[in-house]
Each structure stands twice: as structure tokens, then as C-alpha cells.
PDB file of N, CA and C in Angstrom:
ATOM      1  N   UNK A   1      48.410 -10.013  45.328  1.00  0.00           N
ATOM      2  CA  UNK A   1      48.271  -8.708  45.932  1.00  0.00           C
ATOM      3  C   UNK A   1      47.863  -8.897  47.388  1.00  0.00           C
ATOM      4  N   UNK A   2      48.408  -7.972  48.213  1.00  0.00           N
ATOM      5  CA  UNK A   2      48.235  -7.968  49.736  1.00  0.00           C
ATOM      6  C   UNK A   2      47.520  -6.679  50.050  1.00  0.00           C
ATOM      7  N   UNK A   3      46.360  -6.415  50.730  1.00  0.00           N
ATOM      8  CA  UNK A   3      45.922  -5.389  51.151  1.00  0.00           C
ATOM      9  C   UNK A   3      46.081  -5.076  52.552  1.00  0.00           C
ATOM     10  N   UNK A   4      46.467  -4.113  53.002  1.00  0.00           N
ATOM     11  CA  UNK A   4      46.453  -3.711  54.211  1.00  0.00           C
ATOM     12  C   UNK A   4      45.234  -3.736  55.205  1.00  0.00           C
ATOM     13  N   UNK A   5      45.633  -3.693  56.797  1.00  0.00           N
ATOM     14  CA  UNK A   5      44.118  -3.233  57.147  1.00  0.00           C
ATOM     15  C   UNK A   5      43.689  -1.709  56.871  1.00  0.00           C
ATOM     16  N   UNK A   6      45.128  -1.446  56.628  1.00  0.00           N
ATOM     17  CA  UNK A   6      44.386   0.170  56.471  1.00  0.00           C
ATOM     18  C   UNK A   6      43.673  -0.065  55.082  1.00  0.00           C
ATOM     19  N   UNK A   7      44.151  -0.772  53.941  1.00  0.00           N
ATOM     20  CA  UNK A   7      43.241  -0.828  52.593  1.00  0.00           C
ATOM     21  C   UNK A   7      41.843  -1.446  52.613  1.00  0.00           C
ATOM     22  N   UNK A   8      41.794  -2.211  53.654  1.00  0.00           N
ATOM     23  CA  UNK A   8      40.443  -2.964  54.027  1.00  0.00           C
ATOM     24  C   UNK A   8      39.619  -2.235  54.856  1.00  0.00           C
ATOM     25  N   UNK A   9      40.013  -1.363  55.416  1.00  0.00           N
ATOM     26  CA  UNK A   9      39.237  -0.334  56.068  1.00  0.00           C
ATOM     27  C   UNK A   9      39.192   1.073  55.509  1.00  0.00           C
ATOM     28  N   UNK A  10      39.720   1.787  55.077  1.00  0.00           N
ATOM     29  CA  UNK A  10      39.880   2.856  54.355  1.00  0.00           C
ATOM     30  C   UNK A  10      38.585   3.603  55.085  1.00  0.00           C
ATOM     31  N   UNK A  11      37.354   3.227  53.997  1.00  0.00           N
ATOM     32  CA  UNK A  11      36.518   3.975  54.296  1.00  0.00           C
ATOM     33  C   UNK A  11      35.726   4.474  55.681  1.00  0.00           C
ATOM     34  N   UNK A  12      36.484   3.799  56.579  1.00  0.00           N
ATOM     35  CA  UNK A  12      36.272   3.765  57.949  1.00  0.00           C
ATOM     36  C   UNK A  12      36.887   5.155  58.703  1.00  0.00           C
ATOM     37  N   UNK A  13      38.393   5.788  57.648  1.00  0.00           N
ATOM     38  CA  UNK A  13      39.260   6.522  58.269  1.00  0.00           C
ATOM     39  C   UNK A  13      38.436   7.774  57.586  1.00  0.00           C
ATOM     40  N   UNK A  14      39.597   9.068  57.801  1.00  0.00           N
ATOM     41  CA  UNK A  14      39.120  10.471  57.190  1.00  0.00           C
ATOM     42  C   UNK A  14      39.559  10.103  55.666  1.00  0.00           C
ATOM     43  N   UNK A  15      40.083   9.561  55.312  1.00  0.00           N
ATOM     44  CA  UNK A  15      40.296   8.938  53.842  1.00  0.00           C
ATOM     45  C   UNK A  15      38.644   8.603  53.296  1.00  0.00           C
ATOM     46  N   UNK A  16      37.952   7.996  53.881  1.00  0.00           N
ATOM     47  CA  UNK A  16      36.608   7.357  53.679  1.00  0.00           C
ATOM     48  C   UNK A  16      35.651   8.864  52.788  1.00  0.00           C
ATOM     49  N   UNK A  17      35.887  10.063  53.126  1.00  0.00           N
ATOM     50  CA  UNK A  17      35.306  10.739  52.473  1.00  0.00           C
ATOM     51  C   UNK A  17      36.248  11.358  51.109  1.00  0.00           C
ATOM     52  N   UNK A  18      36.777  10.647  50.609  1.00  0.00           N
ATOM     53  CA  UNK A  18      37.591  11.422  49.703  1.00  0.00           C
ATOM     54  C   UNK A  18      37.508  10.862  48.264  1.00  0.00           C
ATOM     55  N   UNK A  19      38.066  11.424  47.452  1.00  0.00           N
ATOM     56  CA  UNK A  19      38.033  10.844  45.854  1.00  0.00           C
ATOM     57  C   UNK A  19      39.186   9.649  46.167  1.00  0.00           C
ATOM     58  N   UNK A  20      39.227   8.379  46.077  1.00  0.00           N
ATOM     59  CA  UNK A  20      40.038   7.424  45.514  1.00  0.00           C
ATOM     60  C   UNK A  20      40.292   7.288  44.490  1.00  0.00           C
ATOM     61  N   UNK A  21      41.642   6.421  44.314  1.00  0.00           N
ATOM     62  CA  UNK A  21      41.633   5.661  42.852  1.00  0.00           C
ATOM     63  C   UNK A  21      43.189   4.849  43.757  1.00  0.00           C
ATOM     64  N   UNK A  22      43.481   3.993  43.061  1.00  0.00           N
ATOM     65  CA  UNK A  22      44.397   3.176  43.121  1.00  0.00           C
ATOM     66  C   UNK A  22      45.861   3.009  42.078  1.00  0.00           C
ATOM     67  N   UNK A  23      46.879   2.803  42.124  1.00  0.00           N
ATOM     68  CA  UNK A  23      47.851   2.908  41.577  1.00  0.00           C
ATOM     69  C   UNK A  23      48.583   1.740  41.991  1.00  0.00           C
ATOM     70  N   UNK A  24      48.979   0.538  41.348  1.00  0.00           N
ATOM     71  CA  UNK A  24      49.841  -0.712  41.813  1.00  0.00           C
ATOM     72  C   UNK A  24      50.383  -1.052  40.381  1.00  0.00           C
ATOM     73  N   UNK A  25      51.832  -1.858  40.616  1.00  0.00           N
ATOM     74  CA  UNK A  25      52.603  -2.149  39.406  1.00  0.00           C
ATOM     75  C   UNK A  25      52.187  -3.452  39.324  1.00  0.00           C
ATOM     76  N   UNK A  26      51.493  -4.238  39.900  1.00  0.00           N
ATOM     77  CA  UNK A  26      50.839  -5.413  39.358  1.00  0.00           C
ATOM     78  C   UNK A  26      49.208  -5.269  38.486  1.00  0.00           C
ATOM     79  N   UNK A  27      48.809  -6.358  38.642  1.00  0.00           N
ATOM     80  CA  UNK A  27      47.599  -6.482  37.679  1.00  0.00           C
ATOM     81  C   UNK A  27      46.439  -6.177  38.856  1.00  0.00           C
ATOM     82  N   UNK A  28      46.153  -6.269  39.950  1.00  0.00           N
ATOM     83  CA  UNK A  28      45.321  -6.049  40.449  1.00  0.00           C
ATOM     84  C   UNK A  28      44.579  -7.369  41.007  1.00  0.00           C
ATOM     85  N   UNK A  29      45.369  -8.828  40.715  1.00  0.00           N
ATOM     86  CA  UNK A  29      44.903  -9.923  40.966  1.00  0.00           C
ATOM     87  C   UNK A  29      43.826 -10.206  40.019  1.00  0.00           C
ATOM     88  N   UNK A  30      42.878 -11.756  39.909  1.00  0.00           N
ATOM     89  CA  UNK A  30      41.929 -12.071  39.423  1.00  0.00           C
ATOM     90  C   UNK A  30      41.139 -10.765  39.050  1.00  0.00           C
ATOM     91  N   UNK A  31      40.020 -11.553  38.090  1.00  0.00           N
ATOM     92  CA  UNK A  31      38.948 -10.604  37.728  1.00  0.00           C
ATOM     93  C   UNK A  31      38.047 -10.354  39.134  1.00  0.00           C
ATOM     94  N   UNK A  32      38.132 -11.063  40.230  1.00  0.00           N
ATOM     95  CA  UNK A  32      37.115 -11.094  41.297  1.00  0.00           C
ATOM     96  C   UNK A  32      37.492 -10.230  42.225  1.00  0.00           C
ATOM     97  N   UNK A  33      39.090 -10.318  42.090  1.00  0.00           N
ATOM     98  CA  UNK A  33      40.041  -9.210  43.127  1.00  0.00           C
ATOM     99  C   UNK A  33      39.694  -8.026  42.784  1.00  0.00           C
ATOM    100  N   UNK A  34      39.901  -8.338  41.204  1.00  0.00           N
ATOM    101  CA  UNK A  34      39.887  -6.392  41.000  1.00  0.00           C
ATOM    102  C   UNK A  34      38.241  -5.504  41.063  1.00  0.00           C
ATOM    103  N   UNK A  35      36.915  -6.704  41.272  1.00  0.00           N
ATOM    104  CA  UNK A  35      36.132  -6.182  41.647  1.00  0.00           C
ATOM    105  C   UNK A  35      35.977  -5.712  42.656  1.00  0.00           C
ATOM    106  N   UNK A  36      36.619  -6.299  43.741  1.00  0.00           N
ATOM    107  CA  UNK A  36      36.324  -6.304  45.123  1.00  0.00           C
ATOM    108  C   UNK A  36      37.278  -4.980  45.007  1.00  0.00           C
ATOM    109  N   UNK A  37      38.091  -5.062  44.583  1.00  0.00           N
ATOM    110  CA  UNK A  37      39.132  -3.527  44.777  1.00  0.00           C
ATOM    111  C   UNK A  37      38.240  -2.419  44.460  1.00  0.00           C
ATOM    112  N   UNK A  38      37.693  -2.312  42.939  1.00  0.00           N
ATOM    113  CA  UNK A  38      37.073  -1.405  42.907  1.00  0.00           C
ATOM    114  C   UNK A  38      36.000  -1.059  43.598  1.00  0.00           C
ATOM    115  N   UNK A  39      34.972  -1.739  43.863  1.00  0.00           N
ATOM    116  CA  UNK A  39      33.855  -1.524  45.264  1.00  0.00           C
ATOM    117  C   UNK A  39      34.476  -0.832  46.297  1.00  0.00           C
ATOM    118  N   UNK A  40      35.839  -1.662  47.070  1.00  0.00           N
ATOM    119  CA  UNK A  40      36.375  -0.368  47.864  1.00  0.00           C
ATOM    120  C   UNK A  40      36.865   1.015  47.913  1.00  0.00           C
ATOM    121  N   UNK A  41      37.123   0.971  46.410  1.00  0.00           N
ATOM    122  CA  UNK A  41      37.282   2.421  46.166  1.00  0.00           C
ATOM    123  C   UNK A  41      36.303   3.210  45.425  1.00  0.00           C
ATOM    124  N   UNK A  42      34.846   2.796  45.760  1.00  0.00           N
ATOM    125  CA  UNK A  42      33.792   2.830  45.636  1.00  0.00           C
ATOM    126  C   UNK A  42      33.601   3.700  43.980  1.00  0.00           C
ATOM    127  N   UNK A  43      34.282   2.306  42.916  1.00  0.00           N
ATOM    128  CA  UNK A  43      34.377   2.887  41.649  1.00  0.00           C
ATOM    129  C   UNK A  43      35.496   3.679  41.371  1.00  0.00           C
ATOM    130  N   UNK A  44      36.182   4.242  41.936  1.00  0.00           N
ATOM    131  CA  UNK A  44      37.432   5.358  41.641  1.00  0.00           C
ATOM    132  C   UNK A  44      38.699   4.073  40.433  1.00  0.00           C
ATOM    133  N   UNK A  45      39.554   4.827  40.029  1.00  0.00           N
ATOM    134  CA  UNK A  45      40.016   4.738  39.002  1.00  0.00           C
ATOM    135  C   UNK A  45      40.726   3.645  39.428  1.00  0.00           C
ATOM    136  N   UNK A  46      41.699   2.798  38.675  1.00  0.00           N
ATOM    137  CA  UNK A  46      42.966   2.016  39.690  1.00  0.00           C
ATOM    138  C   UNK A  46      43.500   1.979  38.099  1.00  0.00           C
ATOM    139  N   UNK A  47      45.065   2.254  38.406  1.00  0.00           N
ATOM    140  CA  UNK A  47      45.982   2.447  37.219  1.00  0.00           C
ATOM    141  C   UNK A  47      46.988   0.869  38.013  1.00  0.00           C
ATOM    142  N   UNK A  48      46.942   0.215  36.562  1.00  0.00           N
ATOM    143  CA  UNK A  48      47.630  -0.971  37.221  1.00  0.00           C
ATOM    144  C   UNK A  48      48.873  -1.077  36.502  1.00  0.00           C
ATOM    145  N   UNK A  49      49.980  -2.125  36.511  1.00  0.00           N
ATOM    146  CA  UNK A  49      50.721  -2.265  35.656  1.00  0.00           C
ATOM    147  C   UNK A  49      51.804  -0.727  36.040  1.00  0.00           C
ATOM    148  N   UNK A  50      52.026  -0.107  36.391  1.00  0.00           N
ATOM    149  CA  UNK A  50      52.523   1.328  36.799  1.00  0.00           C
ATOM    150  C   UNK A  50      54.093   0.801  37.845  1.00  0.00           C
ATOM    151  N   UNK A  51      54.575   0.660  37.553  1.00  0.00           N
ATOM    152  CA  UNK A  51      56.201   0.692  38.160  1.00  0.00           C
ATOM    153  C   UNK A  51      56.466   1.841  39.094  1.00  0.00           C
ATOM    154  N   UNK A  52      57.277   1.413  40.326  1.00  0.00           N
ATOM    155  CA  UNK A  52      57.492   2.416  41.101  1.00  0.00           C
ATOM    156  C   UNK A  52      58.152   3.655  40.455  1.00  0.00           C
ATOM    157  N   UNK A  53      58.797   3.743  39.390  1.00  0.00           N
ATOM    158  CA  UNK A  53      59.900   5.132  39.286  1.00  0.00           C
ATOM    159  C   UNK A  53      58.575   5.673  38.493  1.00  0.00           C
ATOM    160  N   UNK A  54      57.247   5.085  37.937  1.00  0.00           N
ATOM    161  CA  UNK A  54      56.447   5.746  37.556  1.00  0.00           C
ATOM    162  C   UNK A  54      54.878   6.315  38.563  1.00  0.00           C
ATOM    163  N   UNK A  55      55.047   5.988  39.610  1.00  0.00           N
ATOM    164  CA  UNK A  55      54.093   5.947  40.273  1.00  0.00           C
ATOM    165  C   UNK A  55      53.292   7.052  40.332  1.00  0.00           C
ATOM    166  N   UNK A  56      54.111   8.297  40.866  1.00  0.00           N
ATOM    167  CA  UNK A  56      53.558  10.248  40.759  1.00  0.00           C
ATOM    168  C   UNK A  56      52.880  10.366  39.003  1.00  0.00           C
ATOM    169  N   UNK A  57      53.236   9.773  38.107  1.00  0.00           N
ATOM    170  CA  UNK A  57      53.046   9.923  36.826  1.00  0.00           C
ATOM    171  C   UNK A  57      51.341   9.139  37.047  1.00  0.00           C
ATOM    172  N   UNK A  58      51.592   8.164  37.019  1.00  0.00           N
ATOM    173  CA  UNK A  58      50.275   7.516  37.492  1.00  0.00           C
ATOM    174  C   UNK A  58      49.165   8.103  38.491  1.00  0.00           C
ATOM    175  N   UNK A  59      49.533   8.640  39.366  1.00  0.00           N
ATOM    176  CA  UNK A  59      48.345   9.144  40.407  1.00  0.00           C
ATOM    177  C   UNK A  59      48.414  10.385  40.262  1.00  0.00           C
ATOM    178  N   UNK A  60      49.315  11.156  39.298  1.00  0.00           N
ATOM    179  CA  UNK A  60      48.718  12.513  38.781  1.00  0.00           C
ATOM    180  C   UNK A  60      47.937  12.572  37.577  1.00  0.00           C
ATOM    181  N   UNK A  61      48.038  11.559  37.074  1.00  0.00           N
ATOM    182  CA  UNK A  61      47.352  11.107  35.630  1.00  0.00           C
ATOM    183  C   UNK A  61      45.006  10.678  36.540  1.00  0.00           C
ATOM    184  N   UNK A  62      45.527  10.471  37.552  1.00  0.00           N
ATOM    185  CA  UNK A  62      44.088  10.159  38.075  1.00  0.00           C
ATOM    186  C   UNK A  62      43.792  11.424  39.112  1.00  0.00           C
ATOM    187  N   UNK A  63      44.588  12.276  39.884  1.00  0.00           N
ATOM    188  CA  UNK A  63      43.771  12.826  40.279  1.00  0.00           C
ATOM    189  C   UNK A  63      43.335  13.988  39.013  1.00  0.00           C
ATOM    190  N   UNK A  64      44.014  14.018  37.882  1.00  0.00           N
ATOM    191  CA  UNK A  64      43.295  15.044  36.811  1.00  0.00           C
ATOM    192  C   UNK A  64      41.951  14.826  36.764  1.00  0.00           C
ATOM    193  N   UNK A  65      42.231  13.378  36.563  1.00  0.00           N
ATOM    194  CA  UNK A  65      40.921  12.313  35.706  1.00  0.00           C
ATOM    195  C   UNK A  65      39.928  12.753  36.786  1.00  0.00           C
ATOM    196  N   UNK A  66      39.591  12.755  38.046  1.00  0.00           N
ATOM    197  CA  UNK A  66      39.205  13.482  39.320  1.00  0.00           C
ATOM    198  C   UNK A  66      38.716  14.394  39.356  1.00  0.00           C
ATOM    199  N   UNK A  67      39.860  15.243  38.734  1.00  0.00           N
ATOM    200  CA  UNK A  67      39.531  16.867  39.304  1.00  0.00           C
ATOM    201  C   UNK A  67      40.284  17.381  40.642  1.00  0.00           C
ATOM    202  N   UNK A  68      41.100  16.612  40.792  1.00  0.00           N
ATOM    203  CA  UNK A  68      41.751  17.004  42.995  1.00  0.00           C
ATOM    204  C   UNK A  68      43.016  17.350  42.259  1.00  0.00           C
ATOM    205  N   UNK A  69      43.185  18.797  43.229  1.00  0.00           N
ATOM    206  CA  UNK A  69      44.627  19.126  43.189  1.00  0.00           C
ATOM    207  C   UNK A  69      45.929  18.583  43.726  1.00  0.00           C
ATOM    208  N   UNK A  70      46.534  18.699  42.957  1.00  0.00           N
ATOM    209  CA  UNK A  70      47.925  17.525  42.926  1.00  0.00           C
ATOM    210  C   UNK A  70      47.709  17.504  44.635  1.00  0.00           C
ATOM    211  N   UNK A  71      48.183  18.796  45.441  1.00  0.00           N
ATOM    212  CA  UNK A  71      48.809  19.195  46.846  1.00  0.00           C
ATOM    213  C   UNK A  71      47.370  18.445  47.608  1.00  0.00           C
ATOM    214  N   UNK A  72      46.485  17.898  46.796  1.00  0.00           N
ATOM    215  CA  UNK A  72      45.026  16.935  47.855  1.00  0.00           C
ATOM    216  C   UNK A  72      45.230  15.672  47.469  1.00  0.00           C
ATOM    217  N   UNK A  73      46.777  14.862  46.601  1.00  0.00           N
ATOM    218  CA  UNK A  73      46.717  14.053  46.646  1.00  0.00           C
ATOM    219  C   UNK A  73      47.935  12.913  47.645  1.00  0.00           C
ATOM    220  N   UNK A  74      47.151  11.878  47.945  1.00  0.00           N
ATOM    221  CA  UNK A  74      47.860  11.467  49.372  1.00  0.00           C
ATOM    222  C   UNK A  74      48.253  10.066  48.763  1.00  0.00           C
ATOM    223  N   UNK A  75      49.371   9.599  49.035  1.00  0.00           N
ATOM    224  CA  UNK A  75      49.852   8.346  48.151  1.00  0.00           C
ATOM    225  C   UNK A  75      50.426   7.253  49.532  1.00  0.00           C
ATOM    226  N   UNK A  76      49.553   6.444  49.173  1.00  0.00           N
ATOM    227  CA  UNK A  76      50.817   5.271  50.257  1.00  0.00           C
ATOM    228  C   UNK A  76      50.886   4.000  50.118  1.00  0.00           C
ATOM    229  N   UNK A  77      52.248   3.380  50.387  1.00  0.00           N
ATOM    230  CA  UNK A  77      52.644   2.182  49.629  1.00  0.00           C
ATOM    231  C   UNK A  77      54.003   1.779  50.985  1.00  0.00           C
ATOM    232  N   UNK A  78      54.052   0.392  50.315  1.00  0.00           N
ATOM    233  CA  UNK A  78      55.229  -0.736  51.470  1.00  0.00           C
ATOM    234  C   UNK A  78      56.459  -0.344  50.902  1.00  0.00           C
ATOM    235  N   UNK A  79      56.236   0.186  50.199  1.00  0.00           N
ATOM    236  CA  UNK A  79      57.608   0.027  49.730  1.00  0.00           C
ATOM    237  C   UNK A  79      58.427   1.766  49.105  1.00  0.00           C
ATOM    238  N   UNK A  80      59.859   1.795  50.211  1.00  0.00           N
ATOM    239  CA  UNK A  80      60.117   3.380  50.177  1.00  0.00           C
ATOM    240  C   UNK A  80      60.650   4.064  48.495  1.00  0.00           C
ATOM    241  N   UNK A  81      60.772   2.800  47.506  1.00  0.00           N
ATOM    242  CA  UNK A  81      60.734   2.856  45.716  1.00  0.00           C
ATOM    243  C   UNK A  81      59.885   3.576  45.600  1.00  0.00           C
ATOM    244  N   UNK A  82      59.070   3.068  46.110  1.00  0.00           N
ATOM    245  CA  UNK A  82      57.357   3.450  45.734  1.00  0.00           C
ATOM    246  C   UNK A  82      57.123   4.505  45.491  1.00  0.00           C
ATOM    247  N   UNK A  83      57.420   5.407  46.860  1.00  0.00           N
ATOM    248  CA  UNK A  83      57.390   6.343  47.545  1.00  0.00           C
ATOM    249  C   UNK A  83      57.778   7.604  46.812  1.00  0.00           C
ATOM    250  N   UNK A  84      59.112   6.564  46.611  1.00  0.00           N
ATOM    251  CA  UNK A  84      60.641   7.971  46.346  1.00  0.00           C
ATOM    252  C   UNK A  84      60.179   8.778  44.923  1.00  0.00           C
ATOM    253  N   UNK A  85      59.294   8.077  43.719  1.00  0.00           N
ATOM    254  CA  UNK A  85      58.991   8.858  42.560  1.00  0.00           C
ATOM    255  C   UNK A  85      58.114  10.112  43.095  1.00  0.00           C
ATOM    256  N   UNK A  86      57.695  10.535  44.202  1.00  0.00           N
ATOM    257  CA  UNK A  86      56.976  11.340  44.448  1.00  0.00           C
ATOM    258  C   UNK A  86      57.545  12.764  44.808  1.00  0.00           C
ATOM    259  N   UNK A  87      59.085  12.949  44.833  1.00  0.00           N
ATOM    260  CA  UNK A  87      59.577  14.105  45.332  1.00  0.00           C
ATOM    261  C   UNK A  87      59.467  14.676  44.310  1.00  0.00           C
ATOM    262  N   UNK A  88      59.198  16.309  44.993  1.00  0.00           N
ATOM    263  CA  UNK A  88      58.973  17.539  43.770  1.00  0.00           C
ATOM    264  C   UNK A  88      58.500  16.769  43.177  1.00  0.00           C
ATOM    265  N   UNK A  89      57.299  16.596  43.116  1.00  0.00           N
ATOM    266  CA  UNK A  89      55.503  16.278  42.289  1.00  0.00           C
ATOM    267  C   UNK A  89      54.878  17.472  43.412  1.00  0.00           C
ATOM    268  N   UNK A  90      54.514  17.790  43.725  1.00  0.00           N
ATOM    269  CA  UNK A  90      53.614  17.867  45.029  1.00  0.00           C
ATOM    270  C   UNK A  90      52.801  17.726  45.277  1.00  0.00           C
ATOM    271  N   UNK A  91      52.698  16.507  45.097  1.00  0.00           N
ATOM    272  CA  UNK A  91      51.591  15.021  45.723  1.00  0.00           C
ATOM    273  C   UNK A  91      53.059  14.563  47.423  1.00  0.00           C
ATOM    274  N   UNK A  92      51.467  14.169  48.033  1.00  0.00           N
ATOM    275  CA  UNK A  92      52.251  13.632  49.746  1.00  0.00           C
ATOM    276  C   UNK A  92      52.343  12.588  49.168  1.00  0.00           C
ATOM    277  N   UNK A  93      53.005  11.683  49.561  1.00  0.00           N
ATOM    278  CA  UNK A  93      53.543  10.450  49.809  1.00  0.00           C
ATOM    279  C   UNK A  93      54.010   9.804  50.784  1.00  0.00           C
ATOM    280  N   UNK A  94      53.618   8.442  51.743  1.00  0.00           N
ATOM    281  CA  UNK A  94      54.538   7.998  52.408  1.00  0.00           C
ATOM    282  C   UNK A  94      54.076   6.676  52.815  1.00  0.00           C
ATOM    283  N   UNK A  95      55.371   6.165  53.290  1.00  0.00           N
ATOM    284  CA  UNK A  95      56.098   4.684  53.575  1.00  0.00           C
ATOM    285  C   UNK A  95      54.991   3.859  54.419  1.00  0.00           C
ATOM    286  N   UNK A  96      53.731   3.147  54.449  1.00  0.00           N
ATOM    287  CA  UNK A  96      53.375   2.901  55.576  1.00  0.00           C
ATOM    288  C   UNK A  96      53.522   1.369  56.121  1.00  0.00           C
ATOM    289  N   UNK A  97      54.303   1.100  56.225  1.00  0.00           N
ATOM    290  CA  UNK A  97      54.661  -0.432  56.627  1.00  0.00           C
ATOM    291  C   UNK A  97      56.273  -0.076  57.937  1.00  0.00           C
ATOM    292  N   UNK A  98      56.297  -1.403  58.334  1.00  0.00           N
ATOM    293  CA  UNK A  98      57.409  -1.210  59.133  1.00  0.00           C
ATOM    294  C   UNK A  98      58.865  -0.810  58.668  1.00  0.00           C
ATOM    295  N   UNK A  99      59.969  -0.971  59.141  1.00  0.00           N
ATOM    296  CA  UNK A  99      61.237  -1.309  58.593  1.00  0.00           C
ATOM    297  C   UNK A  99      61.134  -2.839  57.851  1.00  0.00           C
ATOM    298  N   UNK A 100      60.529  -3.814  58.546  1.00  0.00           N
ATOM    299  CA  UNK A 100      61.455  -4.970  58.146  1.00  0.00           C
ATOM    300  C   UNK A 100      60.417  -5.665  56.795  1.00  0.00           C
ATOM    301  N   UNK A 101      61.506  -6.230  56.314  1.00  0.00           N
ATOM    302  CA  UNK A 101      60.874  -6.618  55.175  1.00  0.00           C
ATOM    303  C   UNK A 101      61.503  -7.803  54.968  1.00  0.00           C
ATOM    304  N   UNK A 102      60.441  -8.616  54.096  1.00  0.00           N
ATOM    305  CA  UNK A 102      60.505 -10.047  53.591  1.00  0.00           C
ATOM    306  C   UNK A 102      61.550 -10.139  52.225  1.00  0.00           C
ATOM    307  N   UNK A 103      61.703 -11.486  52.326  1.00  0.00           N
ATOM    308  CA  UNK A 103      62.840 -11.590  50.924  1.00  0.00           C
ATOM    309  C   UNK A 103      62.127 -11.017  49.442  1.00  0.00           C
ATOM    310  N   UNK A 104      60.672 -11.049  49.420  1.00  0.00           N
ATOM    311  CA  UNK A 104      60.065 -10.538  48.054  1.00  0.00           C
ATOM    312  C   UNK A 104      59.911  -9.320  47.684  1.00  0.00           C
ATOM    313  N   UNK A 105      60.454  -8.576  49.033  1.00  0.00           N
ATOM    314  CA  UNK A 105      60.798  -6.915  49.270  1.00  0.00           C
ATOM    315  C   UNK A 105      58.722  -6.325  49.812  1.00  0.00           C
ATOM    316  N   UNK A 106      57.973  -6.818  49.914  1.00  0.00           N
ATOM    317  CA  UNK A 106      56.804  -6.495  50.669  1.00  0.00           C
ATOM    318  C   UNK A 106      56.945  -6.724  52.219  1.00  0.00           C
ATOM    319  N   UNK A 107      56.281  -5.212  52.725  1.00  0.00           N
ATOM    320  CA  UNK A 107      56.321  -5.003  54.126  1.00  0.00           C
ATOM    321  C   UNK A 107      55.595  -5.894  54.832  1.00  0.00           C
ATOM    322  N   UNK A 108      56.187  -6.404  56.239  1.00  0.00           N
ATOM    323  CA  UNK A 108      55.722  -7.435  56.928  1.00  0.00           C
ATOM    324  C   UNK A 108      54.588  -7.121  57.822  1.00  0.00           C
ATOM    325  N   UNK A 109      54.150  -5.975  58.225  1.00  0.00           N
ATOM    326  CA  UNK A 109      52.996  -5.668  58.768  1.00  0.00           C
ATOM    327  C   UNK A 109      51.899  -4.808  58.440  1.00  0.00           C
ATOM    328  N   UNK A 110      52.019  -3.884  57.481  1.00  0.00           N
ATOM    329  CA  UNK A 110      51.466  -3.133  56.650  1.00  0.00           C
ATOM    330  C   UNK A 110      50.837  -2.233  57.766  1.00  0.00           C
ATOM    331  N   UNK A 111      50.037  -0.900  56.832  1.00  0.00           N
ATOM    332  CA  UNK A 111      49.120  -0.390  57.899  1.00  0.00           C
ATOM    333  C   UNK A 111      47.986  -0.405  57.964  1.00  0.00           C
ATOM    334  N   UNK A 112      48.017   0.001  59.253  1.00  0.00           N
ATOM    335  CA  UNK A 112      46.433   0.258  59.943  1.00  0.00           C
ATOM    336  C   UNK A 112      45.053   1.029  60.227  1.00  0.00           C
ATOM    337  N   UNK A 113      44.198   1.321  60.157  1.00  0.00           N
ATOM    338  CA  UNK A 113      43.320   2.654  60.165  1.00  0.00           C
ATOM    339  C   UNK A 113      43.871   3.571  61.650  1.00  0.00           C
TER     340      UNK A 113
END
């Protein structure tokens, strides 16, 4: 797993006051990764294992778990798969990495706060 600086900073942005949780189609890395993940999302949920054509299914399944209305939930990922399960949900969604991408299909610069 690759975190962004924007994922390493988060709580730094207007994101920093908000309900988190996490949504990735991998495992979340080691048991040490996924601590450190959760601390940054200071405890909030992380749905792992979740495939892009399932992703809106997944982060509407947590902001319930929450309590935040779908239209307060903000989704972002490298990859525009990712993304695309989010139309008509009305959850935001969007692309935050560059155009170019590596042969493993992960964005080459990711974002930033």
C-alpha cells in the first residue's frame, strides 16, 4: 500500500475535522500498517478487501455506520475505476493523482494537502 501526502497529512487539511473511515481493495498491509492507518483516521472504520466496481457500496456502508449523509461523503483514490462506481450514489468522488501512470496501474505522484 502507498499513501499519499495528502493521506499522510489529512488531518492537517479541512478533511482533518471530519468523520473518516477508509475503503481500499487490498488488505491494508501488515498488522503494523493497518495500525498506523487506523491512528490516522483517528479510529474511523477502513473496509478492506472492497474492489473498485464496489467501492460507493463500501463507503456508503460506513458513512451509515457514521451517521454522515451520503451528499457529506467525499471519496478519493489513483485510480479513475475507483472513482467511476460512484456515479448516481451521491457520494463526491474524485481522481487525485496525475494522468500518468505506472505499469501496476497506481498513480505516479499522488496527492497533496
Amino acid at each position: 500500500m502507498t499513501l499519499s501526502a495528502l493521506g499522510q497529512g489529512i488531518g492537517q487539511t479541512a478533511c482533518g475535522r471530519c468523520a473518516l473511515g477508509a475503503v481500499s481493495a487490498g488488505s491494508g498491509g501488515s498488522g503494523a500498517m493497518r495500525s498506523m492507518l487506523r491512528g490516522m483516521l483517528g479510529g474511523g472504520p477502513m473496509t478492506l478487501g472492497c474492489g473498485d466496481s464496489h467501492n460507493a457500496a463500501c463507503a456508503a456502508n460506513i458513512a451509515r455506520a457514521r451517521g454522515v449523509d451520503l451528499q457529506d461523503v467525499y471519496f478519493f483514490d489513483d485510480k479513475a475505476s475507483a472513482v467511476g462506481s460512484f456515479r448516481g450514489s451521491g457520494m463526491n468522488a474524485r481522481q487525485v493523482s496525475c494522468a500518468s501512470r505506472d505499469v501496476g496501474g497506481y498513480g505516479l505522484c499522488g496527492a497533496t494537502p
